[in-house]
Protein backbone atom coordinates (compact mmCIF):
# COMPACT_ATOMS: atom_id res chain seq x y z
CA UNK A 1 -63.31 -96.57 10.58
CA UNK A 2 -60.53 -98.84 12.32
CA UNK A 3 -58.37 -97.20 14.73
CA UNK A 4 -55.36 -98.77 12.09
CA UNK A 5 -56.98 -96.63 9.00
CA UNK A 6 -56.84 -93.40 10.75
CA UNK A 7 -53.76 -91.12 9.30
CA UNK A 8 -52.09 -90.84 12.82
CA UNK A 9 -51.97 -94.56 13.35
CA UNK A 10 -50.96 -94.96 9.99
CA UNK A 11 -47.92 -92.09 11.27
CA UNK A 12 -47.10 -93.53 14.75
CA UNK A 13 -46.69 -97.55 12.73
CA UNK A 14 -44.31 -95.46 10.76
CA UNK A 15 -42.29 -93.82 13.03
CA UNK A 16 -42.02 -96.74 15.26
CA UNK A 17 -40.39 -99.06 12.20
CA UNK A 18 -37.72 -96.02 10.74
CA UNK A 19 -37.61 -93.04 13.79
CA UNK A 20 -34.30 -92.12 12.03
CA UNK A 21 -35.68 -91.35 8.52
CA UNK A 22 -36.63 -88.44 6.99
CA UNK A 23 -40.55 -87.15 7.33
CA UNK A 24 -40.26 -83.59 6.05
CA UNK A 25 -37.94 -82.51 4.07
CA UNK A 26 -38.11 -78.02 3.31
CA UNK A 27 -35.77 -75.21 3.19
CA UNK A 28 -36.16 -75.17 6.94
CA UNK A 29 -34.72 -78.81 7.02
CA UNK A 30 -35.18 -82.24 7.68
CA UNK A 31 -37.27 -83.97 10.29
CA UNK A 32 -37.32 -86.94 10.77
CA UNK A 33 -40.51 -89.75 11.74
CA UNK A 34 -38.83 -89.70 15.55
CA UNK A 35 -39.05 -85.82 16.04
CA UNK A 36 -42.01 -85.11 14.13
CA UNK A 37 -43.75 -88.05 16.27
CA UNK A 38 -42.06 -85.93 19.96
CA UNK A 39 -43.41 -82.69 18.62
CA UNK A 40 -46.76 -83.94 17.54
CA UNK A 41 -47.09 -85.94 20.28
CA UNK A 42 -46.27 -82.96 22.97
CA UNK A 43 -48.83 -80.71 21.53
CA UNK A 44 -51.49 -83.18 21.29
CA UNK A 45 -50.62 -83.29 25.10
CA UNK A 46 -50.88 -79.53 25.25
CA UNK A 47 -54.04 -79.20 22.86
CA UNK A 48 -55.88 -82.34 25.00
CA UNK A 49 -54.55 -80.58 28.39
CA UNK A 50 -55.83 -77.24 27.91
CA UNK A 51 -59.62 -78.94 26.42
CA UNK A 52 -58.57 -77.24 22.73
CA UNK A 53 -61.77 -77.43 20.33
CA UNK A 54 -63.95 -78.68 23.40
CA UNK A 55 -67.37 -76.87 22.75
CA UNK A 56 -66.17 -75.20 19.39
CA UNK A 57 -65.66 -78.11 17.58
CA UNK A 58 -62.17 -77.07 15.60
CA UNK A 59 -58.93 -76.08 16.12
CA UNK A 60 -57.82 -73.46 14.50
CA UNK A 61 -54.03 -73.66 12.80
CA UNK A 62 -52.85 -70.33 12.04
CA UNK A 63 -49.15 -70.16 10.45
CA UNK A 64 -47.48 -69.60 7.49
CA UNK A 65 -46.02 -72.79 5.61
CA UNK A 66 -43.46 -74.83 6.83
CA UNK A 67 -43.02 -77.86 9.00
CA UNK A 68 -44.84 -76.74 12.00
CA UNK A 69 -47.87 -76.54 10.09
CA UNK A 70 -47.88 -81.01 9.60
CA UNK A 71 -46.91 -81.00 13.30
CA UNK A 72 -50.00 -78.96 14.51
CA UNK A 73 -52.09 -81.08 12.03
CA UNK A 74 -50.73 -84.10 13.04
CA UNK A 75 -51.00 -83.13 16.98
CA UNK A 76 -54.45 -82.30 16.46
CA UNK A 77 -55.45 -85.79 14.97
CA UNK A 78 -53.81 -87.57 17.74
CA UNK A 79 -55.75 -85.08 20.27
CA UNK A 80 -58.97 -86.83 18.23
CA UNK A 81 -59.59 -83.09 17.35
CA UNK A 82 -60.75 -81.28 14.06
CA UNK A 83 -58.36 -78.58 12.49
């Protein structure tokens, strides 16, 4: 697979071309392709820092629904990581 087919490529072209628009929409709010790409981006710093899924294979995502659960998934395909 190209490095331009994978999802979070696919994301991070997005953000870069419309940062300002909306990405999630929910009864929590909006967020838009800029802060979902910060908060994805810091915990894929986090989950490559602390060597999440090294050895085990898989991240584990534990939270109810909302936002935070597309950032974790998102954050753990930019740490190259299975969730």
């Amino acid at each position: 697979m190209e490095g331009r087919d994978l999802i979070h490529a696919r994301f991070a072209a997005r953000a870069a071309a419309a940062a300002e628009a909306a990405a999630i929409s929910s009864a929590c709010g909006t967020m838009s392709y800029g802060a979902l790409d910060l908060a994805s981006g810091a915990l894929a710093a986090d989950i490559g820092r602390i060597g999440a899924g090294d050895g085990a294979g898989v991240v584990a995502i534990l939270a109810e629904r909302g936002p935070h659960v597309v950032v974790a998934a998102l954050a753990c395909a930019r740490a190259g990581r299975p969730f």
